[in-house]
Protein backbone atom coordinates (compact mmCIF):
# COMPACT_ATOMS: atom_id res chain seq x y z
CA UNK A 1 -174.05 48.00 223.21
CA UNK A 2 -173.08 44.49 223.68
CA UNK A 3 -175.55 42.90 220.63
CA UNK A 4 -174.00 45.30 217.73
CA UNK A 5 -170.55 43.69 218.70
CA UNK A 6 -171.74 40.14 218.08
CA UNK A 7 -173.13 40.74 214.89
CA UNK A 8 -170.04 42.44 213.30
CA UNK A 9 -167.75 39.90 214.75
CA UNK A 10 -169.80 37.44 212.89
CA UNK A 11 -170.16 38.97 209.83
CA UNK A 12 -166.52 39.48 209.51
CA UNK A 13 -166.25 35.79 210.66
CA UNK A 14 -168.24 34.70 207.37
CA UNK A 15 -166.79 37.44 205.23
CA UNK A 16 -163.29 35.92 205.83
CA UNK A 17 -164.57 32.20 206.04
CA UNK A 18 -165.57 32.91 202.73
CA UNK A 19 -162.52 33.96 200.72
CA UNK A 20 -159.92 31.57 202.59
CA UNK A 21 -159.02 28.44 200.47
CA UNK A 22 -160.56 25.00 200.74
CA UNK A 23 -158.31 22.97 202.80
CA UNK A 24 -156.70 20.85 200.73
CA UNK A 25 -156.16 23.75 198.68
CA UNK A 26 -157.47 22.16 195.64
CA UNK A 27 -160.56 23.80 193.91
CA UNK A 28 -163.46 21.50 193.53
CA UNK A 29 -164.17 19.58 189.63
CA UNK A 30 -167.30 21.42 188.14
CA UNK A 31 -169.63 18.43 187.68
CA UNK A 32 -171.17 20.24 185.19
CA UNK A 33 -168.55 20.81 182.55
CA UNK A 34 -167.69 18.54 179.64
CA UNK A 35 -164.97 15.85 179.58
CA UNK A 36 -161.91 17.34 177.95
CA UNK A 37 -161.90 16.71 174.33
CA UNK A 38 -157.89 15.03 174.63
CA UNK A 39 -160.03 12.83 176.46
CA UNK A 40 -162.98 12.00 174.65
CA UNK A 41 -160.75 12.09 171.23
CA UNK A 42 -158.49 9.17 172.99
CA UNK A 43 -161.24 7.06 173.48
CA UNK A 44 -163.34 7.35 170.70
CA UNK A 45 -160.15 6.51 168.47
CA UNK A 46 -159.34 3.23 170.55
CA UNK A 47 -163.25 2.63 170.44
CA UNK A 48 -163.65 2.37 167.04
CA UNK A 49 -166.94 3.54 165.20
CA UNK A 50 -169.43 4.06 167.70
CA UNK A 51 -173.78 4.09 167.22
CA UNK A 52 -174.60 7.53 168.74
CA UNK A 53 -178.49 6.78 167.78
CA UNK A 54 -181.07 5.20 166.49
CA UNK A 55 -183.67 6.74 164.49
CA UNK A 56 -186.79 5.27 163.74
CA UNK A 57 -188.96 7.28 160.96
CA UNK A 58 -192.76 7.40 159.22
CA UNK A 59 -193.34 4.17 158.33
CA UNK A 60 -190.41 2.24 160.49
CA UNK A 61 -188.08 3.61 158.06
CA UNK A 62 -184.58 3.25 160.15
CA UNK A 63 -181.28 5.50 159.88
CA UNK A 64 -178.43 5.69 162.60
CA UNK A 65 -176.04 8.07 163.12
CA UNK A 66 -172.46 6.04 163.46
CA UNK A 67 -169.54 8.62 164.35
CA UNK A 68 -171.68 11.75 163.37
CA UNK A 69 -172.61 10.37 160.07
CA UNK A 70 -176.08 9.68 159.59
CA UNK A 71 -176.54 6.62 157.31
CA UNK A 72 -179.50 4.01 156.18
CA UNK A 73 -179.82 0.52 154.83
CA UNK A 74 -177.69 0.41 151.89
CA UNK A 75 -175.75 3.40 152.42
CA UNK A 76 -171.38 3.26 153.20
CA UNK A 77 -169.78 3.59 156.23
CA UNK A 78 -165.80 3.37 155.81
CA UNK A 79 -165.07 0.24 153.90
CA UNK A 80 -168.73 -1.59 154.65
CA UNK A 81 -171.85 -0.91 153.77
CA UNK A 82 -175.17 -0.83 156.17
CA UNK A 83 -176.50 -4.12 156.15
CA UNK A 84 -179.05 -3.68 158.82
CA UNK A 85 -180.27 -1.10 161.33
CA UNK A 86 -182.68 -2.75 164.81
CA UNK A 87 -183.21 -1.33 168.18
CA UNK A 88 -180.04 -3.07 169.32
CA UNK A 89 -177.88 -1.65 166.90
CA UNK A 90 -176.36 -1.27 163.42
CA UNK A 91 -174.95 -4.31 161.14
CA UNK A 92 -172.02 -3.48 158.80
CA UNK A 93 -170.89 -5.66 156.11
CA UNK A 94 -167.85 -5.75 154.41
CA UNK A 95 -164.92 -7.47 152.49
CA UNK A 96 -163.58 -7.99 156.46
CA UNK A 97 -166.79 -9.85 157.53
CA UNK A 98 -169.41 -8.82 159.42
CA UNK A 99 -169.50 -5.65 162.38
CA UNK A 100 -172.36 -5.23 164.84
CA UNK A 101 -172.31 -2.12 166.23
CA UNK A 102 -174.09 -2.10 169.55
CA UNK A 103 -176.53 1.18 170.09
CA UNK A 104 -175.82 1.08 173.70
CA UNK A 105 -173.02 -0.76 175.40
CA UNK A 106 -172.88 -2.56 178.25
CA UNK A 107 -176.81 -1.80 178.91
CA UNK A 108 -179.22 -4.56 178.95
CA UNK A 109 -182.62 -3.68 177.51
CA UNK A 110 -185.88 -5.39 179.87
CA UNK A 111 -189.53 -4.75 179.25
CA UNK A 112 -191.05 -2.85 181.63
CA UNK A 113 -193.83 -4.23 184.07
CA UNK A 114 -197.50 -3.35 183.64
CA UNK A 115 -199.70 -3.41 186.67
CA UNK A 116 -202.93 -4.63 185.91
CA UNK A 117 -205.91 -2.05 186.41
CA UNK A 118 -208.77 -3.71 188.36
C-alpha cells in the first residue's frame, strides 16, 4: 500500500518540476538559431565588403564571392575592378588605390604536420 504512494508523489513531483519557470525567470537563448538580421545588417554595413569564399576551379581558375556577388579576375566590384584572387584573399583596384580583402579575418593559416611513416 505504502510503494503506490511513493511513486505518485513523485510523479507529480516531476510533472510540476517540469512546468514551473526557470529561476531567474528568463528562458534560455536557443544556441541554435541565427543572429538577428538588425544585427548581422549593422555589421556587415560598418564592415565594408566582405570575402565570403574562395573558389578555386578546373584548371586553378579562381572566382570569389565578395558580398554575395560572385566575381573573377577582371570582373567589377563597386568602383574597382578584381585585380587578383589567392588563398588569402581578393585584391581590388581602383581610382582610390588598392583594397585587399582578407578571405578570413583574424585567422592565421599554418601547414599542418606530417608524421613520418616508418
Amino acid at each position: 500500500m505504502n510503494e503506490p504512494n511513493r511513486y505518485g508523489r513523485f510523479f507529480g513531483f516531476v510533472a510540476l518540476v517540469a512546468v514551473l519557470p526557470p529561476a531567474g525567470g528568463q528562458l534560455l537563448a536557443d544556441p541554435t538559431r541565427p543572429p538577428d538580421a538588425a544585427q548581422t545588417a549593422g555589421a556587415a554595413s560598418v564592415a565594408g565588403p566582405v570575402v565570403q569564399s574562395i573558389i578555386i576551379g578546373p584548371g586553378r581558375k579562381r572566382a570569389a564571392i565578395i558580398g554575395g556577388e560572385r566575381v573573377e579576375v577582371g570582373d567589377s566590384y563597386g568602383n574597382a575592378k578584381v585585380a587578383r584572387i589567392t588563398d588569402a584573399g581578393v585584391l581590388l583596384k581602383g581610382s582610390e588605390g588598392e583594397e585587399f580583402l582578407p578571405a578570413t579575418v583574424g585567422v592565421e593559416k599554418t601547414p599542418s604536420k606530417r608524421k613520418d611513416k616508418k
